[in-house]
Protein backbone atom coordinates (compact mmCIF):
# COMPACT_ATOMS: atom_id res chain seq x y z
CA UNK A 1 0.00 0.00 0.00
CA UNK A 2 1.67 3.58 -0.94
CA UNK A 3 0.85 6.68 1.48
CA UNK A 4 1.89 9.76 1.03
CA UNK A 5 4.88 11.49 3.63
CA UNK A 6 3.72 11.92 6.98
CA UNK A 7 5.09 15.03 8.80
CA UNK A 8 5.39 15.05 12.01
CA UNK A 9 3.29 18.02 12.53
CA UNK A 10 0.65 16.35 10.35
CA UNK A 11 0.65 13.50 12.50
CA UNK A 12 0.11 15.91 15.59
CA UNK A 13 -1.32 19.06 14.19
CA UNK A 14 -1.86 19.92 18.25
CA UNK A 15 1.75 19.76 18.76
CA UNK A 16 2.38 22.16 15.70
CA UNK A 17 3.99 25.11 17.28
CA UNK A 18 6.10 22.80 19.96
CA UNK A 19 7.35 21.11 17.53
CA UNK A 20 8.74 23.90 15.82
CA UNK A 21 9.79 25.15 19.25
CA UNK A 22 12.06 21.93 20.42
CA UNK A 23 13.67 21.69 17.06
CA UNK A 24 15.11 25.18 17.58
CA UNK A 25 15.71 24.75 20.96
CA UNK A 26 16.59 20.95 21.96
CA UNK A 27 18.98 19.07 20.21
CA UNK A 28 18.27 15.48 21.41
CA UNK A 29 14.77 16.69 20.29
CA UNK A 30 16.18 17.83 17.02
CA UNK A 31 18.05 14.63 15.92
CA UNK A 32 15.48 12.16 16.87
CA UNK A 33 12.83 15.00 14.67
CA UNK A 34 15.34 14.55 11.72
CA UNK A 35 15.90 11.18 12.02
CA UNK A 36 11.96 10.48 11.88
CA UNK A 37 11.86 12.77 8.71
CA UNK A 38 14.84 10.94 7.06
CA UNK A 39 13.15 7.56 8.02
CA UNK A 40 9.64 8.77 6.57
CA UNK A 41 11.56 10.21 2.89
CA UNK A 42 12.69 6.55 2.87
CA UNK A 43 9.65 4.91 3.00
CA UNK A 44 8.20 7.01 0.75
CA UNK A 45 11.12 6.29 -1.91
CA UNK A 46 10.43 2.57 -1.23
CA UNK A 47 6.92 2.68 -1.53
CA UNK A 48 6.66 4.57 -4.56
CA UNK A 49 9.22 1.94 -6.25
CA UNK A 50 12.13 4.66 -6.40
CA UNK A 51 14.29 2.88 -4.00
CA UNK A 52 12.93 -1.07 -4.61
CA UNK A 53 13.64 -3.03 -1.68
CA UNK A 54 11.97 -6.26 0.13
CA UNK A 55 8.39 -6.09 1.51
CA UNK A 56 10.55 -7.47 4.97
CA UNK A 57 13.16 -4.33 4.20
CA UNK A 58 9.89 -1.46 4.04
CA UNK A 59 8.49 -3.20 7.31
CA UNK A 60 11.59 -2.84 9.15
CA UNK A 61 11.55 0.93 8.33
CA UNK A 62 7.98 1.52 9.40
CA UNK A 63 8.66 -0.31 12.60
CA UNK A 64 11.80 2.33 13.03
CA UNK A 65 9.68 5.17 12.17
CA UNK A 66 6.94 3.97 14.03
CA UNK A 67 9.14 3.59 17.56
CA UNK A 68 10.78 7.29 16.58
CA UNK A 69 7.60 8.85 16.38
CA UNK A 70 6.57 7.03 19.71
CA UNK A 71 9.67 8.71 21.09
CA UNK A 72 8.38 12.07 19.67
CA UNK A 73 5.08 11.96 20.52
CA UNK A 74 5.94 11.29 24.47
CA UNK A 75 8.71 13.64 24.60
CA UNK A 76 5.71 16.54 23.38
CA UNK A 77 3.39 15.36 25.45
CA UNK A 78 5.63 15.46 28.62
CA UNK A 79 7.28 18.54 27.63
CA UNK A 80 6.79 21.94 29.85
CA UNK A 81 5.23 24.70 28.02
């Protein structure tokens, strides 16, 4: 099944502006937010038959992306405003 990207602040549009504020501001933050968007490009490229690879290959990459956006998610939600 293809999809299209998924941004992180399209997977948590209520996390939009904290987002933008812990990239500028936390670094761990920042490199696990990159990572996530360099893991998402992938699966894209793979999906879409750009970068062919093995149905067991794309799975492993969703499962990565998956557990980094976990991370994300409870960093924002545990974050002080």
């Amino acid at each position: 099944m293809q999809s299209e990207h998924h941004a992180l602040a399209n997977e948590f549009p209520e996390f939009r502006d904290k987002i933008h504020d812990m990239k500028m501001s936390d670094e761990h933050f920042q490199k696990l937010f990159d990572e996530y968007h360099k893991l998402d490009r992938e699966v894209y490229r793979v999906e879409y038959d750009i970068e062919p690879r093995s149905d067991t290959a794309l799975e492993e990459l969703k499962k990565r992306r998956l557990a980094l956006k976990d991370e994300l998610y409870n960093i924002l939600k545990h974050s002080v405003s």
